[in-house]
C-alpha atoms as a PDB file:
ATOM      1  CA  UNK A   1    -111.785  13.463 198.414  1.00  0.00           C
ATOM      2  CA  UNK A   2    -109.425  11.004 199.966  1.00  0.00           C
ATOM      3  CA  UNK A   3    -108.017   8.089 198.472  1.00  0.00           C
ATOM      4  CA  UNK A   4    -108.902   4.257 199.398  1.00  0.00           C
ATOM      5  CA  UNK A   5    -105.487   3.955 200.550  1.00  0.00           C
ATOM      6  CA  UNK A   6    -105.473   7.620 203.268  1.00  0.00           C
ATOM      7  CA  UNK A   7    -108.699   6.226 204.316  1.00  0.00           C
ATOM      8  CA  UNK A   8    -107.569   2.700 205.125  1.00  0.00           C
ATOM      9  CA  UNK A   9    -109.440   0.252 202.371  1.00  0.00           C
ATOM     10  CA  UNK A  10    -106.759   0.092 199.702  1.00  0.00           C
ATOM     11  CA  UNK A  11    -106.644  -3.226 198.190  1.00  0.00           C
ATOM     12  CA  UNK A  12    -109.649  -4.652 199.754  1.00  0.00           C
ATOM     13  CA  UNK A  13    -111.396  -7.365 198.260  1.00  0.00           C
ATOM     14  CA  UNK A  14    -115.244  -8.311 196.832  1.00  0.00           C
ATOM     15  CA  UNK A  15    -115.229 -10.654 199.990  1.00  0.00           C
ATOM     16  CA  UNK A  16    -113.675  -8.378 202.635  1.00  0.00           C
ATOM     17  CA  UNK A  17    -117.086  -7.620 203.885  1.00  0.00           C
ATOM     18  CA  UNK A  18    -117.930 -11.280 205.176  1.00  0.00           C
ATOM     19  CA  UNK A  19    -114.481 -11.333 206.644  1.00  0.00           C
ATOM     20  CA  UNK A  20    -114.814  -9.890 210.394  1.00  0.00           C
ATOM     21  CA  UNK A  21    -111.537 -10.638 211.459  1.00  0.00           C
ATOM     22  CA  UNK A  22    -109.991  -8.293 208.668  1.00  0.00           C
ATOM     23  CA  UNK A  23    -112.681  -5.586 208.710  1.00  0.00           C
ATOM     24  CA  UNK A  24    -112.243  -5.119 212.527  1.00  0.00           C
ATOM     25  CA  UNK A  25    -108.067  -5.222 212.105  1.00  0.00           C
ATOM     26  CA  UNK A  26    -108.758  -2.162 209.245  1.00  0.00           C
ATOM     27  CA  UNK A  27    -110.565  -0.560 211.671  1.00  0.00           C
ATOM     28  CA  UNK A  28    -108.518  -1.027 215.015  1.00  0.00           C
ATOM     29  CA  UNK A  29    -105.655  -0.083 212.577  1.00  0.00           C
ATOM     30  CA  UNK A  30    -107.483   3.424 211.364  1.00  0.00           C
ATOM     31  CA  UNK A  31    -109.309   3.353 208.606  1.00  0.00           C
ATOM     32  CA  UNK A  32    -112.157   5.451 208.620  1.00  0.00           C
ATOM     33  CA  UNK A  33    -115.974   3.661 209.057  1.00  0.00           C
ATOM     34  CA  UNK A  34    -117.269   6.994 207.183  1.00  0.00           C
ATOM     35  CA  UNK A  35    -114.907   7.618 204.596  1.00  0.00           C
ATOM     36  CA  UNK A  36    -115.800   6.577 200.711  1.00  0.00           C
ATOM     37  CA  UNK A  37    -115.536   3.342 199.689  1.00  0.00           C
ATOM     38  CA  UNK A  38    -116.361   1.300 196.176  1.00  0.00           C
ATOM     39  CA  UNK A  39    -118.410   4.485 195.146  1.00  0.00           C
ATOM     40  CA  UNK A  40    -120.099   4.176 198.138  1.00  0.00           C
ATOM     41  CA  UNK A  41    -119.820   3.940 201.941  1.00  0.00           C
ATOM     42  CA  UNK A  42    -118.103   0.783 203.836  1.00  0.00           C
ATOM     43  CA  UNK A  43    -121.080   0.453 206.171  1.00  0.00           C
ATOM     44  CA  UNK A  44    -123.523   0.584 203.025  1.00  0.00           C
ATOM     45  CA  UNK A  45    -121.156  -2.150 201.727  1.00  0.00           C
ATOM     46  CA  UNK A  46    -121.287  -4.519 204.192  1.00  0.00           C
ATOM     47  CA  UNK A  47    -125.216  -4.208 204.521  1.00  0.00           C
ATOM     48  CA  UNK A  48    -125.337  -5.193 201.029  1.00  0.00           C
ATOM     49  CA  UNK A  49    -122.524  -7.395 200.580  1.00  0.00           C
ATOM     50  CA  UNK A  50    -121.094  -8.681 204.010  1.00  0.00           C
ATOM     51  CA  UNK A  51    -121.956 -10.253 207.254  1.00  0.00           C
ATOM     52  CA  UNK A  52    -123.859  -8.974 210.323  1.00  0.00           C
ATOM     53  CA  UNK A  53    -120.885  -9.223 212.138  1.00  0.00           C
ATOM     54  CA  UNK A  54    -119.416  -7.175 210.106  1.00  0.00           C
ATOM     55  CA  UNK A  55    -122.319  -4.965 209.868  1.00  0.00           C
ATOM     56  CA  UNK A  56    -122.693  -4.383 213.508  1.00  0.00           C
ATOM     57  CA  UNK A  57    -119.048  -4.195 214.084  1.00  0.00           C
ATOM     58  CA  UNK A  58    -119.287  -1.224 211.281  1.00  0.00           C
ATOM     59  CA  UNK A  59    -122.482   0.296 212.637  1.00  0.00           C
ATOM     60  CA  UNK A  60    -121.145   0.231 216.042  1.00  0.00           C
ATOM     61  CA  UNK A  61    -118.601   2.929 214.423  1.00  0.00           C
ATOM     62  CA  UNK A  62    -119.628   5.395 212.375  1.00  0.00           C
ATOM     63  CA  UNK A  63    -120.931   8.606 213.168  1.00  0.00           C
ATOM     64  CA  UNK A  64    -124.942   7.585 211.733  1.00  0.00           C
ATOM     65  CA  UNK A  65    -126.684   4.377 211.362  1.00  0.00           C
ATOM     66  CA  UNK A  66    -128.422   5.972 209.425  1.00  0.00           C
ATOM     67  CA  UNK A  67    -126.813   8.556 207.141  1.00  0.00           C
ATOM     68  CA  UNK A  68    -127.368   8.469 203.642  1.00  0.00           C
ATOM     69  CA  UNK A  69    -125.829   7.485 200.695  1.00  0.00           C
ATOM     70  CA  UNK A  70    -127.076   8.039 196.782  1.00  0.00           C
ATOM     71  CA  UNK A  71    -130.354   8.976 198.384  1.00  0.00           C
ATOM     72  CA  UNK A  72    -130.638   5.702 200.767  1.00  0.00           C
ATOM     73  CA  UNK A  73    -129.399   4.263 203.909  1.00  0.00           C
ATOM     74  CA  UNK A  74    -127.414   1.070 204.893  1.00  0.00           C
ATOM     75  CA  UNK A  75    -130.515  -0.485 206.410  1.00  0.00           C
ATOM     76  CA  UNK A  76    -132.214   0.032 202.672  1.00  0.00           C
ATOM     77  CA  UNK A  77    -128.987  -1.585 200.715  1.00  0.00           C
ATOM     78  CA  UNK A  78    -130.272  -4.730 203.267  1.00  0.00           C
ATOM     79  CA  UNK A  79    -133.699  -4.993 202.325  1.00  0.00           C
ATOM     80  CA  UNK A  80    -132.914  -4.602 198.931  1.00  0.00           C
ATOM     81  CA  UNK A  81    -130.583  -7.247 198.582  1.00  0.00           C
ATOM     82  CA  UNK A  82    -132.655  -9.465 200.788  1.00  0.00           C
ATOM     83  CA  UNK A  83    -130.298  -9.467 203.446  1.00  0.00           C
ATOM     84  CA  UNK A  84    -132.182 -10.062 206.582  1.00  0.00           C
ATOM     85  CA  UNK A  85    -129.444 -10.674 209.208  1.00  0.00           C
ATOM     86  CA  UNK A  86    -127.781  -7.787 207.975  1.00  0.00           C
ATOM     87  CA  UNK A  87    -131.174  -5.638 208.626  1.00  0.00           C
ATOM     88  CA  UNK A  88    -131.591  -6.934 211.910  1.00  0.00           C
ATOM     89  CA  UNK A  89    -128.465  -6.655 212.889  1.00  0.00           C
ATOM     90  CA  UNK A  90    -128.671  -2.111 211.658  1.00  0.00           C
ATOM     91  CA  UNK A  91    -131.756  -1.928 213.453  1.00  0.00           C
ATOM     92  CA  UNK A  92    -130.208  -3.254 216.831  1.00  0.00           C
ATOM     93  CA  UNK A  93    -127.712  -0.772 216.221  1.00  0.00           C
ATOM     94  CA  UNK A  94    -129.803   1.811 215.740  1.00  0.00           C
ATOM     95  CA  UNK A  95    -130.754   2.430 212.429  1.00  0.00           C
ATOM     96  CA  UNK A  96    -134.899   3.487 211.732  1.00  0.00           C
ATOM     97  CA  UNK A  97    -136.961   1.233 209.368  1.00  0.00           C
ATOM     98  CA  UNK A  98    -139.467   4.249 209.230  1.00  0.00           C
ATOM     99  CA  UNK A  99    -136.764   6.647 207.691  1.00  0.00           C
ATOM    100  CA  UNK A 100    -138.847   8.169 204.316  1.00  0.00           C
ATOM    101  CA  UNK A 101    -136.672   7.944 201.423  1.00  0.00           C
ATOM    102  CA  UNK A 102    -136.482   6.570 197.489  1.00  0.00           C
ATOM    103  CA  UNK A 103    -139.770   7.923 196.754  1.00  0.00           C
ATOM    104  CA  UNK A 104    -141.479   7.081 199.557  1.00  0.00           C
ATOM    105  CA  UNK A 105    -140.148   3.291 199.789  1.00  0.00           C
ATOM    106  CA  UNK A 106    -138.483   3.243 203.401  1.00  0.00           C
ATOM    107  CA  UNK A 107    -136.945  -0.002 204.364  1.00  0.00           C
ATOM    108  CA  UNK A 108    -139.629  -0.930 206.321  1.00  0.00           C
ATOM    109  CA  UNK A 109    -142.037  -0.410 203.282  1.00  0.00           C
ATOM    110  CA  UNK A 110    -139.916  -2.010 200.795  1.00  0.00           C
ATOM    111  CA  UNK A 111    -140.024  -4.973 202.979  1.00  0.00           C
ATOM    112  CA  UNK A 112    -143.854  -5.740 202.788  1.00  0.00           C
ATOM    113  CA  UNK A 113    -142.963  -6.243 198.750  1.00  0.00           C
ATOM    114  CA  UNK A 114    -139.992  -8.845 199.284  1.00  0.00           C
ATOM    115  CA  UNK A 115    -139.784 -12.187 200.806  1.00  0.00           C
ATOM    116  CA  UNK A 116    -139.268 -10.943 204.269  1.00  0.00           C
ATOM    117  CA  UNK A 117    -142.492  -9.053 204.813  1.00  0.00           C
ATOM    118  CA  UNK A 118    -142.413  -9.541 209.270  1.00  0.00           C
ATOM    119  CA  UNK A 119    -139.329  -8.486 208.956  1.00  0.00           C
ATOM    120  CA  UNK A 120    -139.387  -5.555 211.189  1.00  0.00           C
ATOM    121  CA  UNK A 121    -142.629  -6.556 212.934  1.00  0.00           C
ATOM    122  CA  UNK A 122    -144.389  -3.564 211.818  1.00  0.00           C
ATOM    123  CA  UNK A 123    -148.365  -2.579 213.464  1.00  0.00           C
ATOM    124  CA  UNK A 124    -151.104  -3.840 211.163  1.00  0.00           C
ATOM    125  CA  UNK A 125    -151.791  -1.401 209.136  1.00  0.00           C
ATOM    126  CA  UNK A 126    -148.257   0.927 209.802  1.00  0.00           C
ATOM    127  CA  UNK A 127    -147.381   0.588 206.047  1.00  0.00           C
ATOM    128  CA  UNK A 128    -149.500  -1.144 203.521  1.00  0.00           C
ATOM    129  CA  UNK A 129    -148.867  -1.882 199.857  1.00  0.00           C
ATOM    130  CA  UNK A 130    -151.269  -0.296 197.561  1.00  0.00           C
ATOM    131  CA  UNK A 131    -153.493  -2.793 195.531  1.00  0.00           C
ATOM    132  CA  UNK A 132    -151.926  -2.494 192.599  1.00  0.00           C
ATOM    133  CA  UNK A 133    -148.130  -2.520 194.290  1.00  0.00           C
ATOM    134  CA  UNK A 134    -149.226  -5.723 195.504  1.00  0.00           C
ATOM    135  CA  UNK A 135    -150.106  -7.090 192.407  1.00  0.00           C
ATOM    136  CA  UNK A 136    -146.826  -5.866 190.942  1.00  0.00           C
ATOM    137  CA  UNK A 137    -145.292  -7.752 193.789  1.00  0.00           C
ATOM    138  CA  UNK A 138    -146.837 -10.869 193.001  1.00  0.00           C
ATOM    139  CA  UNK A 139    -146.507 -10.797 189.381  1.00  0.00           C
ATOM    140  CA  UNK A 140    -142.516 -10.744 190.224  1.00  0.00           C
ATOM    141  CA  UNK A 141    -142.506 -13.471 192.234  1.00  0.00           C
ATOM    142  CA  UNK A 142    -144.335 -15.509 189.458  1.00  0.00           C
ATOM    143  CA  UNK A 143    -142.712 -14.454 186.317  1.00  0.00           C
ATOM    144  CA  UNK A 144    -139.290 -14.845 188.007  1.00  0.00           C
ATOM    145  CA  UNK A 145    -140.109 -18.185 188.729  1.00  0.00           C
ATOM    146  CA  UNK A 146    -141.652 -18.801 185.261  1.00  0.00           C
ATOM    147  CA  UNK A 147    -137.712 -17.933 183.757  1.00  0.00           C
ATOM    148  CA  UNK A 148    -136.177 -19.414 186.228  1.00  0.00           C
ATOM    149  CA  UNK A 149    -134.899 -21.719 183.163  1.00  0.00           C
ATOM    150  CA  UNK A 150    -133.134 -19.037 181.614  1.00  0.00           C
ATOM    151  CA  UNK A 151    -129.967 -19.075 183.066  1.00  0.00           C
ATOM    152  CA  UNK A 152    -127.679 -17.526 180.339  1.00  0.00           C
ATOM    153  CA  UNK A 153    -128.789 -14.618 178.374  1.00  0.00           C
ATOM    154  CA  UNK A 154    -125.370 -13.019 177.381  1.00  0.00           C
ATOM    155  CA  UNK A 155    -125.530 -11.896 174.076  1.00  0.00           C
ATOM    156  CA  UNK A 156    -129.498 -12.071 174.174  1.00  0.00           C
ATOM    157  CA  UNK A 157    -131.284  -9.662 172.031  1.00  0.00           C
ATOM    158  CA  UNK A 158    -135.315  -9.073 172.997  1.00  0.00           C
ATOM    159  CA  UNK A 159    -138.157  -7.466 171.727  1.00  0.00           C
ATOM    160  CA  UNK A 160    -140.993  -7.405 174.365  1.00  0.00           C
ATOM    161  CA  UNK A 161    -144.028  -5.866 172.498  1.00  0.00           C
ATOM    162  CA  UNK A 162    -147.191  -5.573 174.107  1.00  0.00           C
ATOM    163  CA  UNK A 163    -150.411  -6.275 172.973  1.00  0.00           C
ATOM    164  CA  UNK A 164    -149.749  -7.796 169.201  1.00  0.00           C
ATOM    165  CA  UNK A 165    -149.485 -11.459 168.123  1.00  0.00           C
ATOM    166  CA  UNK A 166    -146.363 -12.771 166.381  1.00  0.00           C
ATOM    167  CA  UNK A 167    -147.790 -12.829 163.016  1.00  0.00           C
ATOM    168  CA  UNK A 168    -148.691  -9.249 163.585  1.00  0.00           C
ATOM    169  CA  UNK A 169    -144.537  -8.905 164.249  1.00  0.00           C
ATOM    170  CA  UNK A 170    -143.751 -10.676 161.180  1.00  0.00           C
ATOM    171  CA  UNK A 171    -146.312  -8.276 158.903  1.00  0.00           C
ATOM    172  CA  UNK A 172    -144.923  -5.169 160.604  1.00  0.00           C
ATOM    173  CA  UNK A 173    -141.576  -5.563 159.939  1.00  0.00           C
ATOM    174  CA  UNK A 174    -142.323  -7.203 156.579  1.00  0.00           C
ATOM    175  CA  UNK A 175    -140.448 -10.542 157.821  1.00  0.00           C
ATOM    176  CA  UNK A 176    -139.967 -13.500 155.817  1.00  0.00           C
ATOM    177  CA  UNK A 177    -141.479 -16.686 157.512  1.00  0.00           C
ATOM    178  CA  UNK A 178    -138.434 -19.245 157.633  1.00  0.00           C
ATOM    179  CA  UNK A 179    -139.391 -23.242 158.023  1.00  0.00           C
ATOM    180  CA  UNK A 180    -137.528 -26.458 158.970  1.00  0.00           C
ATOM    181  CA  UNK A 181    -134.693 -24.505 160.596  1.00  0.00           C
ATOM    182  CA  UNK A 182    -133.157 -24.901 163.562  1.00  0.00           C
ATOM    183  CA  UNK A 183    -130.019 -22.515 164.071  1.00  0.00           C
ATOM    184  CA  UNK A 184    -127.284 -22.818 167.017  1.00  0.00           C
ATOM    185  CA  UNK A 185    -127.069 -20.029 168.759  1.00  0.00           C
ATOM    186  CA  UNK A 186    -123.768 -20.913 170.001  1.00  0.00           C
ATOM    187  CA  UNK A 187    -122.419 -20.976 165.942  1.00  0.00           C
ATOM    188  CA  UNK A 188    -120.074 -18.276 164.586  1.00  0.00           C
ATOM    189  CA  UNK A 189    -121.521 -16.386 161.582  1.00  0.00           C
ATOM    190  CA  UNK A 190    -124.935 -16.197 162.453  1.00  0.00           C
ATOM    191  CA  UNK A 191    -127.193 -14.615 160.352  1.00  0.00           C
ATOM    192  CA  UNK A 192    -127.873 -11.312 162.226  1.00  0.00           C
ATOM    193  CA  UNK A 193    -131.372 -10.852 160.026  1.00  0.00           C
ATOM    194  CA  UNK A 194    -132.976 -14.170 161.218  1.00  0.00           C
ATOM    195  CA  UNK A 195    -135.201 -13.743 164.253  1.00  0.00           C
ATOM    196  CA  UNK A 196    -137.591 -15.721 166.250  1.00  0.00           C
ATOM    197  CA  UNK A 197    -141.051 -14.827 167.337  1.00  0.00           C
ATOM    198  CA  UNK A 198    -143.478 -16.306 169.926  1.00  0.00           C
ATOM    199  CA  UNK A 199    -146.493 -15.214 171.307  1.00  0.00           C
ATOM    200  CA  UNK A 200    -147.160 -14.999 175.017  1.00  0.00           C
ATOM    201  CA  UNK A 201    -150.062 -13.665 176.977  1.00  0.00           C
ATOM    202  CA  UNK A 202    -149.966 -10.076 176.641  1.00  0.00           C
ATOM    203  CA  UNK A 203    -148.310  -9.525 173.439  1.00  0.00           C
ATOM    204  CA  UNK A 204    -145.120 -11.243 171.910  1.00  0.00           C
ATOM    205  CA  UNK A 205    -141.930 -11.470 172.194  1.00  0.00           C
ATOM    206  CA  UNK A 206    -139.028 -10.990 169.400  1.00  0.00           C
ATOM    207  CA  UNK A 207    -135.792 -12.437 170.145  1.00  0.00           C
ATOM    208  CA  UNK A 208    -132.137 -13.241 168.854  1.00  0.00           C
ATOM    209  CA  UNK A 209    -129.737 -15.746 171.194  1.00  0.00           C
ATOM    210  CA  UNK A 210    -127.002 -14.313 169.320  1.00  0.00           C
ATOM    211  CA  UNK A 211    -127.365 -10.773 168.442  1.00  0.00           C
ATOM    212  CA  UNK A 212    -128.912  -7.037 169.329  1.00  0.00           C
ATOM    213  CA  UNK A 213    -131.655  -7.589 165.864  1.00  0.00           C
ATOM    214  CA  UNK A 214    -134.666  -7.226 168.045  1.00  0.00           C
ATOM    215  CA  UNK A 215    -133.999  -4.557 169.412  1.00  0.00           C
ATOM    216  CA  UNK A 216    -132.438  -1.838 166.731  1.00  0.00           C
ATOM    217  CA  UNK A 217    -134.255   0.833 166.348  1.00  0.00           C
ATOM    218  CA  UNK A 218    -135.639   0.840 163.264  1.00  0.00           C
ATOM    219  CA  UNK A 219    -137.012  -2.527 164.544  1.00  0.00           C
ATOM    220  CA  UNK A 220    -138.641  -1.586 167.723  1.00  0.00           C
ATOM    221  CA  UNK A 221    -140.400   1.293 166.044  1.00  0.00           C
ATOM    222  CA  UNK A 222    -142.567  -0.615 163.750  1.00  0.00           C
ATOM    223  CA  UNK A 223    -143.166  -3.253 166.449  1.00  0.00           C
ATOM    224  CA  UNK A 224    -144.232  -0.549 168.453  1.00  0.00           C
ATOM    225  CA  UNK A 225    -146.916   1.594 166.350  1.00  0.00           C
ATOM    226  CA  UNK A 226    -150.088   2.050 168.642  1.00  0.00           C
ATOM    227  CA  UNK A 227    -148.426  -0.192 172.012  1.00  0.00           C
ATOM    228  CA  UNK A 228    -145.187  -0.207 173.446  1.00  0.00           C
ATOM    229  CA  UNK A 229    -141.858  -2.485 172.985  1.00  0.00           C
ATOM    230  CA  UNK A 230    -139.362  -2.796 175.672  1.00  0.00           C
ATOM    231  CA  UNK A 231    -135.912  -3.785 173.756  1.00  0.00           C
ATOM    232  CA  UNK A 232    -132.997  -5.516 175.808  1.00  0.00           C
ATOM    233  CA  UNK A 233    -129.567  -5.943 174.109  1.00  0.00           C
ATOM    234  CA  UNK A 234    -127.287  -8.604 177.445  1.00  0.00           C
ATOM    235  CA  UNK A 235    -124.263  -6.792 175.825  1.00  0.00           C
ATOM    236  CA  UNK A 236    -121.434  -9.330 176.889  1.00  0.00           C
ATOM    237  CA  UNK A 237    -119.066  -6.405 176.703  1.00  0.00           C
ATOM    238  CA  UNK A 238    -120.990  -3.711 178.950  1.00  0.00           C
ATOM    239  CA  UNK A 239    -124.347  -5.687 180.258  1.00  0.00           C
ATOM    240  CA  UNK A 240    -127.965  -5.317 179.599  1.00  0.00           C
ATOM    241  CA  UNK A 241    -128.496  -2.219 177.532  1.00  0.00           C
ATOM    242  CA  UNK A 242    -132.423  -1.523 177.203  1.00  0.00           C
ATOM    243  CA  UNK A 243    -134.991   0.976 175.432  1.00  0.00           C
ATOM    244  CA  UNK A 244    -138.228   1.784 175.776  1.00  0.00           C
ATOM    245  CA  UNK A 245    -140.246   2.349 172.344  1.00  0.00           C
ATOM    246  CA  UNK A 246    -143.649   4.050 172.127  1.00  0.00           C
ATOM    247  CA  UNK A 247    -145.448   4.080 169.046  1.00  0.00           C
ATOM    248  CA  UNK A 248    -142.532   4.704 167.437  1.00  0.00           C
ATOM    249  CA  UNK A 249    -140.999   7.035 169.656  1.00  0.00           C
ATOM    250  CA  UNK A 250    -137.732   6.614 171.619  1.00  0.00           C
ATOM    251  CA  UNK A 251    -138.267   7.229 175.619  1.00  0.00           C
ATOM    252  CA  UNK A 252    -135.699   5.824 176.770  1.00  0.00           C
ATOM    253  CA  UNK A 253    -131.861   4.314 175.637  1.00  0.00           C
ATOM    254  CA  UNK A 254    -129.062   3.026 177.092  1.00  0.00           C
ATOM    255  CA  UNK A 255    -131.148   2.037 179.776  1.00  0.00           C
ATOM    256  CA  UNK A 256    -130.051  -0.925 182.587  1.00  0.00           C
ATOM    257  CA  UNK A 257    -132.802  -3.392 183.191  1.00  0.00           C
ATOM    258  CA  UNK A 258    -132.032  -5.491 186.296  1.00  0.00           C
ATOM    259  CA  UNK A 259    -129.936  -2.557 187.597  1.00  0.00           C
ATOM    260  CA  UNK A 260    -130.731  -0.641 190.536  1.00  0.00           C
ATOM    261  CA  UNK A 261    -132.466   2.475 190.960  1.00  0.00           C
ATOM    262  CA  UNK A 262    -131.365   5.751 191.368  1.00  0.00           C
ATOM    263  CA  UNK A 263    -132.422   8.099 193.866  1.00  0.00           C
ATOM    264  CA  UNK A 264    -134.503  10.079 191.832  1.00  0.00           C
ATOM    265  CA  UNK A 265    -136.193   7.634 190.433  1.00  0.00           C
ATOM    266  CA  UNK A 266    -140.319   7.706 190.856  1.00  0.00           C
ATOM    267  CA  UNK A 267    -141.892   5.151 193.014  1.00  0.00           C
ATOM    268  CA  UNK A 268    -143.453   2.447 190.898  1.00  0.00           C
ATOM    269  CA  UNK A 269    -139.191   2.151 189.301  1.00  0.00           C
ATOM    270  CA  UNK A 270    -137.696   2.204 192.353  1.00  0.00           C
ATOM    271  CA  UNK A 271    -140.227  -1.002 193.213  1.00  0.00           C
ATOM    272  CA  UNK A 272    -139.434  -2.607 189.416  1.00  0.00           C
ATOM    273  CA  UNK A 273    -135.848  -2.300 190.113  1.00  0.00           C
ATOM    274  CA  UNK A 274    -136.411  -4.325 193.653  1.00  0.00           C
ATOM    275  CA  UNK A 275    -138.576  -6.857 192.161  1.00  0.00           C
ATOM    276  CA  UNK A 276    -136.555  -7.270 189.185  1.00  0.00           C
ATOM    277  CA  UNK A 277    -132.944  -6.854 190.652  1.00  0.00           C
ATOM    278  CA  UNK A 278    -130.370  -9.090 188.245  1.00  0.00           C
ATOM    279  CA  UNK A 279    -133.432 -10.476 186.356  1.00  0.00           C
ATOM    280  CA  UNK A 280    -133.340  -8.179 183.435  1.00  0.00           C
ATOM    281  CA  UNK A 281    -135.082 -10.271 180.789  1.00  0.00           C
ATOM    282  CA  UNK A 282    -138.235 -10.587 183.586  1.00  0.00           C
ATOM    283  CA  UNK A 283    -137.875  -6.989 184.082  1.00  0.00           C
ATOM    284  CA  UNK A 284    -138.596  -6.137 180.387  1.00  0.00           C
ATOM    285  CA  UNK A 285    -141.022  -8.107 179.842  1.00  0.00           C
ATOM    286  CA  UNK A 286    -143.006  -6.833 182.707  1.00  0.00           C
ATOM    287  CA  UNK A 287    -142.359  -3.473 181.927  1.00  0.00           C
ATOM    288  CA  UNK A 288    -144.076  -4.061 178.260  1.00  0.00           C
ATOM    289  CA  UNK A 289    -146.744  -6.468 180.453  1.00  0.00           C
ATOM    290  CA  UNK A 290    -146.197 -10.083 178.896  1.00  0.00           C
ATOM    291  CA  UNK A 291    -146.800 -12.382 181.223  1.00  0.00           C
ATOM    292  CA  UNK A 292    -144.734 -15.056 180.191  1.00  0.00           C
ATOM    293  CA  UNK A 293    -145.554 -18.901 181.714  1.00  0.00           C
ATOM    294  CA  UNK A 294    -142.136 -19.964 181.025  1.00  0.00           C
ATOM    295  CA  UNK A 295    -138.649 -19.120 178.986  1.00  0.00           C
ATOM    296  CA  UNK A 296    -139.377 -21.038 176.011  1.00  0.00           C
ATOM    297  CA  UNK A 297    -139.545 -17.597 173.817  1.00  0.00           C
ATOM    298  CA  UNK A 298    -136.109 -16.799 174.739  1.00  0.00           C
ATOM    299  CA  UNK A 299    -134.238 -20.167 175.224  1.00  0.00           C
ATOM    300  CA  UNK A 300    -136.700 -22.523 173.544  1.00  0.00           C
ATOM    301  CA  UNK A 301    -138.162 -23.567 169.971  1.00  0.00           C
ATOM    302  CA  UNK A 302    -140.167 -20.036 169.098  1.00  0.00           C
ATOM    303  CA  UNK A 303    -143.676 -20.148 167.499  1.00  0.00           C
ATOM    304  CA  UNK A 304    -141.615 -18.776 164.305  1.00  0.00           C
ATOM    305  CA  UNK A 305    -138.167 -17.552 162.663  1.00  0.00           C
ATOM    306  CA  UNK A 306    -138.584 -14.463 160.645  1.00  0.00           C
ATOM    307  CA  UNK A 307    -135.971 -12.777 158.300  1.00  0.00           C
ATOM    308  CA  UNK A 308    -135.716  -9.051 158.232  1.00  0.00           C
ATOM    309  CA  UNK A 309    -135.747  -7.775 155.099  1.00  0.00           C
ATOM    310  CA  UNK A 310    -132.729  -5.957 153.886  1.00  0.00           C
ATOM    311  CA  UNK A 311    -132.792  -2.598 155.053  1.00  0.00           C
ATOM    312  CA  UNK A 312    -130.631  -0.404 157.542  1.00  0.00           C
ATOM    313  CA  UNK A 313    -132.486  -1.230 160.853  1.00  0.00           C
ATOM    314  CA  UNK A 314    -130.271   1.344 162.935  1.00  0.00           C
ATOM    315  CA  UNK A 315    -132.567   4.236 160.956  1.00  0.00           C
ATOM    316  CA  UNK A 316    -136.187   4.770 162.855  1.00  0.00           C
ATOM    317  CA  UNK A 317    -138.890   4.762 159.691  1.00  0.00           C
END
């Protein structure tokens, strides 16, 4: 594969792509519209990241419009960064909102579940959202807006557990209610067994402002007996880190909430990732179906703080 530098992209920047004048010098100077670029492609890129100027003058270009990239096309990247111009601006050069890809979410599909719905001024009745997509769609919108409080999580750790109060928490992990405190979860030395607990409609959520806690193993697995516990660790070194528990049993680690999809991915993820994109705390908790009214579990005063006994939580019971 050739380098960044053969290719003409070496050294370019996060903001390159909104930067015309330089994009169209690369080009007029060589570099190649198709080659590899950021793990991806330079038109993808732009649709994402950069301008429709850029975008046309990109699209204008390369060999496809349309070709494909980890599954999905530039016009995709567009929608799914909400980056309307830039979609308008593929389409006039050619690219098709139709295209089947991602599990059956085209661009033009994936539209109908964003903010830009007319966005391609689709028939009535060309693509629809199913009832329940719809719902899911909606349910985003709100519970996003319900968080919208929460704006620092690094370092969070969550337990989203569906379908059992807090007090049911606190007897399956055999927790110690703790009264009259009020920790800082900015202080050093925190004590990485205390944990709050709050219930929300739908179940309850388990959280730590400082540490991973609520979502060890051996922690999620009780919680998780009979339901299902989505556990988030906003890793400050590496980013969210999540797992999905299921009466006790592991389906998924190391998992990225907020991230996006890949391109094997089945359709009703591919749609989560969209409607959760950077919102990984929202994206938990709708996975485990809380439907939180506000942030106050996370980054308020919780119904509760528990201690966890002493016992190696890394080890599933």
């Amino acid at each position: 594969m050739a380098t960044a530098k053969a290719n003409g992209w070496a050294g370019l920047s996060y903001r390159a792509w909104t930067d015309y004048d330089e994009i169209r010098a690369r080009l007029d100077a060589g570099a190649d519209p198709n080659a590899p670029v950021w793990g991806s492609r330079p038109l993808h890129a732009a649709a994402e990241l950069g301008s429709p100027e850029v975008v046309a003058e990109l699209a204008r270009r390369v060999d496809d419009p349309d070709a494909e990239y980890e599954g999905r096309t530039a016009l995709w990247l567009a929608v799914y960064a909400n980056r309307p111009d830039n979609a308008r601006a593929l389409v006039a050069a050619g690219a098709d909102p139709r295209r089947p890809m991602m599990a059956g979410w085209s661009p033009a599909r994936l539209s109908l579940a964003g903010p830009n719905p007319d966005l391609f001024g689709l028939e009535p009745g060309e693509f629809e959202l199913s009832g329940e997509e719809a719902a899911a769609a909606a349910e985003g919108r709100r519970l996003i807006a319900a968080l919208s409080a929460l704006d620092f999580t690094e370092g969070l750790g969550l337990a989203a557990v569906a379908g059992i109060s807090a007090a049911e928490a606190a007897r399956r992990l055999e927790a110690e209610l703790v009264e009259g405190i009020e920790p800082d979860p900015y202080a050093f030395d925190q004590d990485m067994r205390l944990i709050a607990a709050t219930d929300v409609p739908g179940g309850c959520v388990i959280s730590q402002p400082w540490g991973y806690a609520p979502q060890m193993p051996g922690v999620t697995a009780r919680l998780s007996a009979g339901t299902v516990c989505y556990g988030l660790y906003a890793n400050p070194k590496s980013g969210n880190q999540g797992s999905i528990v299921r009466d006790g049993v592991i389906e998924g680690w190391d998992l990225h909430p907020g991230g996006d999809p890949n391109a094997d991915d089945p359709a009703e993820e591919v749609l989560a990732a969209y409607l959760y994109k950077r919102h990984a705390v929202a994206y938990c908790c709708a996975y485990a179906g809380l439907r939180l009214t506000d942030s106050r579990s996370i980054n308020g005063k919780p119904d509760h703080w528990l201690r966890l006994p002493e016992r190696d939580h890394w080890k599933r019971p």
